[in-house]
Every structure is written in structure tokens, then in C-alpha cells.
C-alpha atoms as a PDB file:
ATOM      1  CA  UNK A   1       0.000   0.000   0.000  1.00  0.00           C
ATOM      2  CA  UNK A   2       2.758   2.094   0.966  1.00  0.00           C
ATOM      3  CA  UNK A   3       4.205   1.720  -2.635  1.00  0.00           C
ATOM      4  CA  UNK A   4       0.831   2.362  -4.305  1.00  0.00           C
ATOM      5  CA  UNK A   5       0.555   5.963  -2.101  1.00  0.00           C
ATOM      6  CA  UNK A   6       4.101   7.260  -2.795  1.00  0.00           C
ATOM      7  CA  UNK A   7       3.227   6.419  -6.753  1.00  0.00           C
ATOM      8  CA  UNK A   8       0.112   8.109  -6.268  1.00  0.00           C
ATOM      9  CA  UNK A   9       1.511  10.951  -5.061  1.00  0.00           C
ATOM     10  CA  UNK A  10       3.856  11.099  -7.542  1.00  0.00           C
ATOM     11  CA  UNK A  11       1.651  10.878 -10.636  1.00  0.00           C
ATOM     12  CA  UNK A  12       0.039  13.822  -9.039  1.00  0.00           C
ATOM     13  CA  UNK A  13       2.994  16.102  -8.351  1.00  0.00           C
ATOM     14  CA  UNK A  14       4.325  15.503 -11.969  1.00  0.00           C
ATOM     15  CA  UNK A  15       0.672  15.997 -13.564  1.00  0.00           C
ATOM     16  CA  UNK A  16       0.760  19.248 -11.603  1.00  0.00           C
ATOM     17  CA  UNK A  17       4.464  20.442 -13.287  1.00  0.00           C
ATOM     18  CA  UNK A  18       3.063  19.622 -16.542  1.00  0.00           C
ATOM     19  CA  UNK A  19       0.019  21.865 -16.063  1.00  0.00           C
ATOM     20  CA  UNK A  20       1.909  24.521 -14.461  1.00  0.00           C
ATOM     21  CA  UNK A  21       4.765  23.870 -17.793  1.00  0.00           C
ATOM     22  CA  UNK A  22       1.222  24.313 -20.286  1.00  0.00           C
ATOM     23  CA  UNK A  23      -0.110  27.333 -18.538  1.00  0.00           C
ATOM     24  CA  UNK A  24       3.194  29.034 -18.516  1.00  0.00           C
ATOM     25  CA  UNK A  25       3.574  28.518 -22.782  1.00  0.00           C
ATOM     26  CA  UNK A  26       0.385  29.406 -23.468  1.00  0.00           C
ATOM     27  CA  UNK A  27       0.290  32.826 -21.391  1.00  0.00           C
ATOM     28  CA  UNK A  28       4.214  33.434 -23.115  1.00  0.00           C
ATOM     29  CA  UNK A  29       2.615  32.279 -26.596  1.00  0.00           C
ATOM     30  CA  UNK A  30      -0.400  33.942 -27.339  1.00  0.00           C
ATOM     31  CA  UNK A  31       0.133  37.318 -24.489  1.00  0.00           C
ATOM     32  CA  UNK A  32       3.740  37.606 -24.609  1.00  0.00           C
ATOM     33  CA  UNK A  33       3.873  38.607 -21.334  1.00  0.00           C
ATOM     34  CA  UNK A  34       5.501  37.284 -17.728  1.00  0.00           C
ATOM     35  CA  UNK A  35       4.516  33.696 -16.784  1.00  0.00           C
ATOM     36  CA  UNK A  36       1.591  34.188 -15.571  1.00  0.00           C
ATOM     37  CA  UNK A  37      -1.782  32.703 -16.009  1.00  0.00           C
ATOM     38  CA  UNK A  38      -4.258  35.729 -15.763  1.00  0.00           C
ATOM     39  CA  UNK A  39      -7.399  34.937 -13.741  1.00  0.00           C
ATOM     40  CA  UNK A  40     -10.918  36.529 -14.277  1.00  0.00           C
ATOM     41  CA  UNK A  41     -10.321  39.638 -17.473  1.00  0.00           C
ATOM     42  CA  UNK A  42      -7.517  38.740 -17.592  1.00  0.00           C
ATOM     43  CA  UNK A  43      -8.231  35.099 -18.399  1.00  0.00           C
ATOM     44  CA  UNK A  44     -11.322  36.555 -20.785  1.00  0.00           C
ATOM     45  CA  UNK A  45      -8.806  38.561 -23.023  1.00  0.00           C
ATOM     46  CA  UNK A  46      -6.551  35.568 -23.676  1.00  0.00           C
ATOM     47  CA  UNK A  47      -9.788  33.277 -24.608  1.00  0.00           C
ATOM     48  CA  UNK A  48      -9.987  36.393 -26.746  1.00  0.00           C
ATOM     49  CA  UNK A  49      -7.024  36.348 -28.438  1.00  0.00           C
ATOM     50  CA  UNK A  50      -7.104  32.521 -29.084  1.00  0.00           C
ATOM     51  CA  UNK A  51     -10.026  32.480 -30.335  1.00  0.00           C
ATOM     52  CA  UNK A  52      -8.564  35.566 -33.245  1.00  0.00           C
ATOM     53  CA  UNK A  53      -5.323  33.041 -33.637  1.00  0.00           C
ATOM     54  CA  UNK A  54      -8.011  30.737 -34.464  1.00  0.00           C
ATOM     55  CA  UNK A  55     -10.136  32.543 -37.066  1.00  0.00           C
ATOM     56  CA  UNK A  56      -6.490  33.365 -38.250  1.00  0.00           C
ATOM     57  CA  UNK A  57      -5.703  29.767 -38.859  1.00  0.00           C
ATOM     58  CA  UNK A  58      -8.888  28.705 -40.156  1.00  0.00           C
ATOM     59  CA  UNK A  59      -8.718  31.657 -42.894  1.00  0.00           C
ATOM     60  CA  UNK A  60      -5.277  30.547 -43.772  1.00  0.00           C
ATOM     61  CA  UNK A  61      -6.514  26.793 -44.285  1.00  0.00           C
ATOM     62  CA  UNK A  62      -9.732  27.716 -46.065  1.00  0.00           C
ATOM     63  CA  UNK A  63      -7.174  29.950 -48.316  1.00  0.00           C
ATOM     64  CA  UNK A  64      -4.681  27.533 -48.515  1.00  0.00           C
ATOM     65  CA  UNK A  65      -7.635  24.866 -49.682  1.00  0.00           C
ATOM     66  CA  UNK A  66      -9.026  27.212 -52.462  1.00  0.00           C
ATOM     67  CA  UNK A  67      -5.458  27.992 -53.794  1.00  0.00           C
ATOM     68  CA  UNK A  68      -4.883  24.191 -53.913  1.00  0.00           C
ATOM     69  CA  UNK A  69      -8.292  23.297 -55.578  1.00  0.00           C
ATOM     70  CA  UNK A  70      -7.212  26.054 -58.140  1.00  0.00           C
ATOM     71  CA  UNK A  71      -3.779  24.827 -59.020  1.00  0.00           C
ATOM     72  CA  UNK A  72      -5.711  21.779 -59.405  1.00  0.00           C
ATOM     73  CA  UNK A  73      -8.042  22.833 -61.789  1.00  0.00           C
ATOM     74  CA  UNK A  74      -5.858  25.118 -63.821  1.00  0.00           C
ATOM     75  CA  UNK A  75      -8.005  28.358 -62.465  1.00  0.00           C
ATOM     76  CA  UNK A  76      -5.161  29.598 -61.117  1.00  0.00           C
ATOM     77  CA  UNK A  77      -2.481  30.312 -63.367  1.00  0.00           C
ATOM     78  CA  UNK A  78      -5.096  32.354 -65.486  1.00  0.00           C
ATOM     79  CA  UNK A  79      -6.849  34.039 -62.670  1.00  0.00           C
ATOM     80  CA  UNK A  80      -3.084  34.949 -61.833  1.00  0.00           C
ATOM     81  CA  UNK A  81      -1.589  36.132 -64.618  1.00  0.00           C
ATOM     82  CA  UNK A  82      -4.118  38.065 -66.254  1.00  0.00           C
ATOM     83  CA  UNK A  83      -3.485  41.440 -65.162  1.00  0.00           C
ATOM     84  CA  UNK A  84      -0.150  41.154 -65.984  1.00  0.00           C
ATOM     85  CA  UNK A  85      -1.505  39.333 -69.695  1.00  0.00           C
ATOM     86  CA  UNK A  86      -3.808  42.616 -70.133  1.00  0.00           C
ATOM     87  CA  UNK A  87      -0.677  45.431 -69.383  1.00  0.00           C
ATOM     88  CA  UNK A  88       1.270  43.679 -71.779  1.00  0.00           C
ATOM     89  CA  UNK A  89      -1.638  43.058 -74.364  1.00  0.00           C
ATOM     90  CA  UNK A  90      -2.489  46.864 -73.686  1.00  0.00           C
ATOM     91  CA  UNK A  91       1.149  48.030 -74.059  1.00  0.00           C
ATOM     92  CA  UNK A  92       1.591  46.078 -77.406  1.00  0.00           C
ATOM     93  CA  UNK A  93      -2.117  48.193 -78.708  1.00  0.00           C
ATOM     94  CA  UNK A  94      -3.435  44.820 -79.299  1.00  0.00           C
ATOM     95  CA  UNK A  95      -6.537  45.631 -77.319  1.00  0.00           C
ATOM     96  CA  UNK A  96      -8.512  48.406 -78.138  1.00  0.00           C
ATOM     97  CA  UNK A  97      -8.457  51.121 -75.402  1.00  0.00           C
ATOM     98  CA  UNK A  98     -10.562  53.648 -73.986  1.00  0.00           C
ATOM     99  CA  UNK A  99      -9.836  56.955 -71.736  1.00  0.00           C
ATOM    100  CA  UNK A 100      -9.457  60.315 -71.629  1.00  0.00           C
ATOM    101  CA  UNK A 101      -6.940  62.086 -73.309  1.00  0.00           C
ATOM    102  CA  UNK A 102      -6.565  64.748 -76.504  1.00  0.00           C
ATOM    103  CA  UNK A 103      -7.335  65.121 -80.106  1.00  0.00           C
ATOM    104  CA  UNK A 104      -5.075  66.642 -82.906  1.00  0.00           C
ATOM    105  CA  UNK A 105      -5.741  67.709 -85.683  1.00  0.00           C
ATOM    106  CA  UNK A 106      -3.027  68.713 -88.125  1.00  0.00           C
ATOM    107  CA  UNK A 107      -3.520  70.154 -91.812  1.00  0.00           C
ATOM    108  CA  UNK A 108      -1.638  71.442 -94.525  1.00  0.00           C
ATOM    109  CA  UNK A 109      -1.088  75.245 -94.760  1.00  0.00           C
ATOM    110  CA  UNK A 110      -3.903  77.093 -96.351  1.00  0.00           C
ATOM    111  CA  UNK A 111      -1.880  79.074 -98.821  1.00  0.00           C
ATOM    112  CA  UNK A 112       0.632  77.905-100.926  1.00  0.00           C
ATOM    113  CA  UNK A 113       3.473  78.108-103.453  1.00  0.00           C
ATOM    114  CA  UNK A 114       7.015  79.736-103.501  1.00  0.00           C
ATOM    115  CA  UNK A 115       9.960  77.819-101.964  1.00  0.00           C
ATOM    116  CA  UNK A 116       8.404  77.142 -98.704  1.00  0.00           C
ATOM    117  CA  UNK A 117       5.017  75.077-100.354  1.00  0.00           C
ATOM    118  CA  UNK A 118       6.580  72.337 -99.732  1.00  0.00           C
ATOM    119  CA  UNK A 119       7.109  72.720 -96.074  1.00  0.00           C
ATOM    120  CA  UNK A 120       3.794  73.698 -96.180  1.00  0.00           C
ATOM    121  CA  UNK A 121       2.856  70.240 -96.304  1.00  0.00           C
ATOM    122  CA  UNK A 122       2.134  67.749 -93.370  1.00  0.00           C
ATOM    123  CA  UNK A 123       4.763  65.563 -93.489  1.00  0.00           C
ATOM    124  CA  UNK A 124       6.386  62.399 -91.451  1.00  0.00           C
ATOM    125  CA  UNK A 125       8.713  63.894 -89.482  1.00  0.00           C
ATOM    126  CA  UNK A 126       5.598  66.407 -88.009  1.00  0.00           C
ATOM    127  CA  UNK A 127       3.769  63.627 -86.969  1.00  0.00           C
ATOM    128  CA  UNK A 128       7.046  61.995 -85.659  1.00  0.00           C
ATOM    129  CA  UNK A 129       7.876  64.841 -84.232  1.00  0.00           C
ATOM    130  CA  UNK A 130       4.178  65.092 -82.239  1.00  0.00           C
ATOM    131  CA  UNK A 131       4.556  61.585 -81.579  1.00  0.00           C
ATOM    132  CA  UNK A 132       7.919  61.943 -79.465  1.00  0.00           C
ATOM    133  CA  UNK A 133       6.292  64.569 -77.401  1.00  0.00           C
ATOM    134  CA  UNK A 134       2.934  62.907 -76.651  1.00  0.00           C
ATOM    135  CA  UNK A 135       4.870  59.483 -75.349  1.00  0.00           C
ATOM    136  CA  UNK A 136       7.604  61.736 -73.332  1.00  0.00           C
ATOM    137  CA  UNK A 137       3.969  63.317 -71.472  1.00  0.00           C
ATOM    138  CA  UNK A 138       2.980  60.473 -70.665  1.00  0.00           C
ATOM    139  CA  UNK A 139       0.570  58.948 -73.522  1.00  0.00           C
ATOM    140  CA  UNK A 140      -0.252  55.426 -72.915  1.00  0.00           C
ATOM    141  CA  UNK A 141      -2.283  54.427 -76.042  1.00  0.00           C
ATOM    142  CA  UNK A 142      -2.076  56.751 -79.258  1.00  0.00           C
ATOM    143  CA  UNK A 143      -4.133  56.166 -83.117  1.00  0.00           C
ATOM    144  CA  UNK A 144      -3.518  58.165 -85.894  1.00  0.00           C
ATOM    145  CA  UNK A 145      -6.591  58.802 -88.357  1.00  0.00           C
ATOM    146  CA  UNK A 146      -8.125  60.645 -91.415  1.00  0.00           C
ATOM    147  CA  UNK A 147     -11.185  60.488 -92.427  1.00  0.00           C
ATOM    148  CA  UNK A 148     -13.445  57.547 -91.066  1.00  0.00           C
ATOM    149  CA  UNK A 149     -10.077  55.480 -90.854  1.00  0.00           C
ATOM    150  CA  UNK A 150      -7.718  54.986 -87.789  1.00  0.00           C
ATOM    151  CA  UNK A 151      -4.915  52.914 -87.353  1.00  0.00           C
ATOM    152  CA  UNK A 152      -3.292  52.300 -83.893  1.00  0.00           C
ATOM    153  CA  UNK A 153       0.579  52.386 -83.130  1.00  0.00           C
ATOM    154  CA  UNK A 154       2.757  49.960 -81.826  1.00  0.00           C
ATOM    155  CA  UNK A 155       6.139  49.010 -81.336  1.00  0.00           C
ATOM    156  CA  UNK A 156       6.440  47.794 -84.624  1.00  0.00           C
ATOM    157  CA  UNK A 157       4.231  50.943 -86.257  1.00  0.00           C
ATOM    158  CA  UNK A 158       5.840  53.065 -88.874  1.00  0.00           C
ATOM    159  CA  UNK A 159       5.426  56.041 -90.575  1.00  0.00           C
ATOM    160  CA  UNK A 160       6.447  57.206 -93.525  1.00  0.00           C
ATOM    161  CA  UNK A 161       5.977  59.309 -96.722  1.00  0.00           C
ATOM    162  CA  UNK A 162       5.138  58.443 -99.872  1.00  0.00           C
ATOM    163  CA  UNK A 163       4.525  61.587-102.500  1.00  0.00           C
ATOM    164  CA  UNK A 164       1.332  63.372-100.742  1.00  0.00           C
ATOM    165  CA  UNK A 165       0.017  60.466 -98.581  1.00  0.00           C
ATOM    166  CA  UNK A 166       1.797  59.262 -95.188  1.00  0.00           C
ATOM    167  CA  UNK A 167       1.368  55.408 -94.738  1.00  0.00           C
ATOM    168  CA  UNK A 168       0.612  53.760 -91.156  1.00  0.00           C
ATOM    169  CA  UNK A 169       0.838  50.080 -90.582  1.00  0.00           C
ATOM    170  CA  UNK A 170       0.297  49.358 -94.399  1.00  0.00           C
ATOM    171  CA  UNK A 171      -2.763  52.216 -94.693  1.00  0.00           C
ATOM    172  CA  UNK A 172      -2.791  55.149 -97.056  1.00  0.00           C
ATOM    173  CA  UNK A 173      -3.512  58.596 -95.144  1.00  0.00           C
ATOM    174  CA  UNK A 174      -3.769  62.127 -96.372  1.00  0.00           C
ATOM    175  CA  UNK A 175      -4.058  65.341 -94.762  1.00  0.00           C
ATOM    176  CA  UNK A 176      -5.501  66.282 -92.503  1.00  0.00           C
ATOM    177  CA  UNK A 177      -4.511  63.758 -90.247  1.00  0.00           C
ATOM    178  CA  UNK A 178      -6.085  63.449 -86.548  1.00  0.00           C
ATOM    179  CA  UNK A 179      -4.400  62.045 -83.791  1.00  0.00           C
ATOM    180  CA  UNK A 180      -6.069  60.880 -80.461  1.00  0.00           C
ATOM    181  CA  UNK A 181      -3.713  59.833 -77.485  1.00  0.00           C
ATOM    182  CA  UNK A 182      -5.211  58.588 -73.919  1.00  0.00           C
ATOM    183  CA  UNK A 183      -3.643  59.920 -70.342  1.00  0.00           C
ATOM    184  CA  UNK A 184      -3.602  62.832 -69.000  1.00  0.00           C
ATOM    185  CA  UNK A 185      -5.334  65.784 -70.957  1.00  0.00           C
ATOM    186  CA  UNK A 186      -3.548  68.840 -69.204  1.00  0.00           C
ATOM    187  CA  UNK A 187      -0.561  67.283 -69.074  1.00  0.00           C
ATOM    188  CA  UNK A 188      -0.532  65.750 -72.856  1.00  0.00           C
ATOM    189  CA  UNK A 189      -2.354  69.471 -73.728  1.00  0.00           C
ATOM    190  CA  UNK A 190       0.497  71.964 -72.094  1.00  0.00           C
ATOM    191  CA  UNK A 191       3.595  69.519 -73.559  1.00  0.00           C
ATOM    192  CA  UNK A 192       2.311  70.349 -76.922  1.00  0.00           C
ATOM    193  CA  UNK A 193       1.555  73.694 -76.522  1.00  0.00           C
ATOM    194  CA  UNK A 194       4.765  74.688 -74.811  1.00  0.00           C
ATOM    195  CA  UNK A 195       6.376  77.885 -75.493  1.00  0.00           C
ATOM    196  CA  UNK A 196       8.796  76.670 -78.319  1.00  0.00           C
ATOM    197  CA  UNK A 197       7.288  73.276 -78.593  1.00  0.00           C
ATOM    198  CA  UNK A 198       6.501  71.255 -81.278  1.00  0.00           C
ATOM    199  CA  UNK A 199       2.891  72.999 -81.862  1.00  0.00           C
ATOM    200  CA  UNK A 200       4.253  76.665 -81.838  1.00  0.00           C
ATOM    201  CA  UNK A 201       6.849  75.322 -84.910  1.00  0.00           C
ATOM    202  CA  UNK A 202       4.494  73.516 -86.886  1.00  0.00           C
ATOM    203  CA  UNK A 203       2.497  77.005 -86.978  1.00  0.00           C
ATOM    204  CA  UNK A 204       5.280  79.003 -87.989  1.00  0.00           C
ATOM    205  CA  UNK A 205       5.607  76.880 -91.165  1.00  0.00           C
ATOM    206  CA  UNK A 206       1.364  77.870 -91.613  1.00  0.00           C
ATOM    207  CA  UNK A 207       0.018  74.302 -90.462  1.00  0.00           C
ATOM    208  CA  UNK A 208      -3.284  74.557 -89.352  1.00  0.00           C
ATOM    209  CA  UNK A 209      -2.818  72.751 -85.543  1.00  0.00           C
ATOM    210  CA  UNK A 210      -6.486  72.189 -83.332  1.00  0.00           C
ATOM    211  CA  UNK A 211      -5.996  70.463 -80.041  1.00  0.00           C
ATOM    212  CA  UNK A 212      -8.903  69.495 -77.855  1.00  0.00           C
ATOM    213  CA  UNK A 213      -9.156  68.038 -74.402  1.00  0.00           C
ATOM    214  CA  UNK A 214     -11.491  64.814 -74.877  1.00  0.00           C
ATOM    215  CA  UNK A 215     -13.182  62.975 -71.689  1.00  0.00           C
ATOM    216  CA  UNK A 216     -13.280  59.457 -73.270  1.00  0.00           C
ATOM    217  CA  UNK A 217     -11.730  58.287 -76.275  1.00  0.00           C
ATOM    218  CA  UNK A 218     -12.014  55.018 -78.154  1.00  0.00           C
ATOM    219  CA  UNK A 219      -9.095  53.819 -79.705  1.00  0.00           C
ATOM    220  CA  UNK A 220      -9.116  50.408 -82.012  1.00  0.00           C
ATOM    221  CA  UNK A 221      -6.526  47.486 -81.609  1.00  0.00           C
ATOM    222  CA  UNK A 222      -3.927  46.336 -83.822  1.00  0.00           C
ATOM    223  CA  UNK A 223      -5.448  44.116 -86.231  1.00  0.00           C
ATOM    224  CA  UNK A 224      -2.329  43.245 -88.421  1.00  0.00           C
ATOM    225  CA  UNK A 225      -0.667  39.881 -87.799  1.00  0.00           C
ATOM    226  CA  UNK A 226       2.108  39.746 -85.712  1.00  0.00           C
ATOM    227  CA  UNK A 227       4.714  37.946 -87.456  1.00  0.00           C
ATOM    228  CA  UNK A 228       8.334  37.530 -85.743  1.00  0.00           C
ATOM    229  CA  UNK A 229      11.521  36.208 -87.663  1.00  0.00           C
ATOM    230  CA  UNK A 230      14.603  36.775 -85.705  1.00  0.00           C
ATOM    231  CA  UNK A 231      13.150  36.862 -82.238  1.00  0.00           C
ATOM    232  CA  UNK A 232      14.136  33.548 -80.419  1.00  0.00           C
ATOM    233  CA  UNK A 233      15.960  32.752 -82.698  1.00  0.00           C
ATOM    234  CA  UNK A 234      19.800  31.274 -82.594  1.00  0.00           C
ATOM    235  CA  UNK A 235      22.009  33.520 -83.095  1.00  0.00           C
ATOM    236  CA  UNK A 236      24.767  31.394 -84.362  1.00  0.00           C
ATOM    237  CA  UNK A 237      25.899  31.142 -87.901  1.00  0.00           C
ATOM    238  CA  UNK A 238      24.110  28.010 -89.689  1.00  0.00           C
ATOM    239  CA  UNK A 239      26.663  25.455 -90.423  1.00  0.00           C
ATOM    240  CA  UNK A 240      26.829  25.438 -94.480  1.00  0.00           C
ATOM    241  CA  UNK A 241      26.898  21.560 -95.656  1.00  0.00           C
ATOM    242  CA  UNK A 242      30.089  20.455 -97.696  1.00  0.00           C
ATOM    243  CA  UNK A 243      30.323  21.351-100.718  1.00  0.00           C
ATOM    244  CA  UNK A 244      31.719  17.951-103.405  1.00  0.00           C
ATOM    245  CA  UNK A 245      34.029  18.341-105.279  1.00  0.00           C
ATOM    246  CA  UNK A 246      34.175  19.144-108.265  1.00  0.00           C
ATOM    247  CA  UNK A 247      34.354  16.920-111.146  1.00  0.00           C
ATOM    248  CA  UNK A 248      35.851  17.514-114.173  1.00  0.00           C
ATOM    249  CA  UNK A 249      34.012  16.145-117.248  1.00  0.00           C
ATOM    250  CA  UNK A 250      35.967  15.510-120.709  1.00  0.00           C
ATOM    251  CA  UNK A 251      34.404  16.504-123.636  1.00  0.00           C
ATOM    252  CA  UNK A 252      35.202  13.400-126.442  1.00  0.00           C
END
């Protein structure tokens, strides 16, 4: 008997330690204060706070579920990557765009002849020239236009001359020539009309130069195929198969 009660006793003293071990984490781990296991509020606040560490953990598992059953089903990489896919799409102008921005339009002179008629004349270089300033301000989608058609520029847009017409991604323009870019309309506005800017040139020569301020503008995509040749390409010289030799033939 005597054994029994000194094992009895023992089993108790340790299961107290153990307790007193458990109380003393759990006040350190979730209050981060002394070792102390608060009674009465004290005790309520803690209950508090577990119960938040437990929401916490719950929301992380219930996250940590969804993202799984994404990856799973392929919803994620797509539901991830989109926003990036649309900046770049939207950067390249192969999605048409809409915001608020300006409208130019640029003409030919309305008198001419002598030696400046021909400078009297819209040609690449202006629109170049209007170009350069409208991305430097800040431009994030720009289409030039005459008439009822617009084209919109890209990377791989280009402009140039041919006798009176100016051609854009493959299309035939004349004057005059309208040109809508989307961001910020004072900002685009004042970088064209700067004193000595690109505008205040242009009307020296007698071009006729409107600008307007435009709440929404709707700009089309680029609708030409991409095509790409070089990128990705190898850089490294093609090996040229041997040549034979030659054979001489004997004419008889």
C-alpha cells in the first residue's frame, strides 16, 4: 500500500508540473507577457485572443484549400496572370483602349506656293515629331486617323511618306490627319503647346494645328498579324553543308 501511495503521489505532483509547464507557454505564446496565467479579465482577453489566432488559422486553411483546388483545376495560373496578360496586351495596342486624353488635328497650310510650299505640307517627321512629345507626357495608347479610318501604333508601327500620302501600318492617309492619345489631358495638352514646342513650330511653317481636351476616347486594336523572324531565334551562324568536289568532265 505504501508503494501504491508514494506512486500516487507522484503521478500527481508531476501531472501538476506539466500543467503549471502548459499554462506558462500558453500565457508566453499567445500574451507575450511574464509567466503568468491571468485569472478573471484577464483570463477573458486571452480566450480572446485565441479564439482571433483561431479565425487566423482557419482563414489561412480555407485559403490555402481554395489555392490548392485552383492549381488543381488550372483556375489559377489564369486568374493569376491576367493582369499582368492585359498590361502587356495593352502596351503592345493589341486591345482596343478607352480613356481620356486629346485630339489633334493637323492640316496642310492654307496658302501655298514659292519655296516654302513644300514645307507647307504635313509631313512624317511632323507627326514623328508630335509623336515623341505625346509618349515623353505620358501617352499610354495613341491612333492616328483621317477620315473615317484609324490605325493604332505599336512598337512595330511606322510612318512614312510616300509623294502626298503618309502610310501607317500598311494604310494610305492624307491630310488632314487626326491624332487621339489617352492619359492625361492637361498634361498631354500643355507639352504640346509649350512655349517653343513642337505645336508653336508647326504654326510658324502655316500648319493649321487644333488640339482638344477629350473625356473618353475610343481607340481600335492592332489588327495586323504579328509575325516575328529573328526573335528567339539562334544567333549562331548556320553550319553550311560540304560542298563535293568538283568533277571535271571531258568533252570526247
Amino acid at each position: 500500500m505504501g508503494t501504491k501511495r508514494a506512486g500516487f503521489w507522484i503521478f500527481l505532483l508531476t501531472a501538476g508540473i506539466l500543467l503549471g509547464l502548459l499554462a506558462r507557454s500558453i500565457t508566453q505564446t499567445y500574451t507575450g507577457g511574464p509567466a503568468f496565467l491571468a485569472v478573471g479579465v484577464g483570463n477573458d482577453a486571452l480566450q480572446r485572443q485565441v479564439e482571433e489566432y483561431r479565425a487566423q488559422v482557419q482563414a489561412l486553411r480555407e485559403e490555402k484549400s481554395d489555392l490548392t483546388r485552383q492549381l488543381l483545376s488550372g483556375e489559377l495560373s489564369s486568374e493569376r496572370v491576367k493582369p499582368e496578360l492585359d498590361a502587356a496586351r495593352n502596351a503592345a495596342g493589341l486591345l482596343p483602349a478607352t480613356g481620356p486624353g486629346i485630339r489633334l488635328t493637323l492640316a496642310d497650310a492654307a496658302s501655298g506656293g514659292g519655296l516654302m510650299a513644300e514645307r507647307g505640307m504635313v509631313h512624317d517627321y511632323d507627326l514623328l515629331y508630335i509623336l515623341n512629345e505625346l509618349r515623353a507626357a505620358g501617352a499610354e495608347a495613341i491612333a492616328i486617323g483621317s477620315g473615317r479610318m484609324k490605325e493604332r501604333l505599336t512598337a512595330s508601327s511606322y510612318i512614312r511618306c510616300t509623294g502626298p500620302t503618309v502610310i501607317v501600318n500598311a494604310s494610305r492617309f492624307t491630310a488632314p490627319f487626326t491624332i487621339e492619345a489617352i492619359g492625361d489631358p492637361d498634361i498631354l495638352e500643355r507639352s504640346l503647346e509649350m512655349r517653343g514646342g513642337v505645336l508653336e513650330q508647326l504654326r510658324a511653317y502655316g500648319l493649321e494645328v487644333k488640339v482638344e481636351k477629350v473625356g473618353k476616347l475610343d481607340l481600335p486594336a492592332y489588327d495586323l498579324p504579328l509575325r516575328f523572324r529573328y526573335i528567339g531565334k539562334d544567333t549562331k551562324p548556320e553550319q553550311q553543308p560540304a560542298q563535293p568536289d568538283a568533277i571535271e568532265v571531258k568533252r570526247k
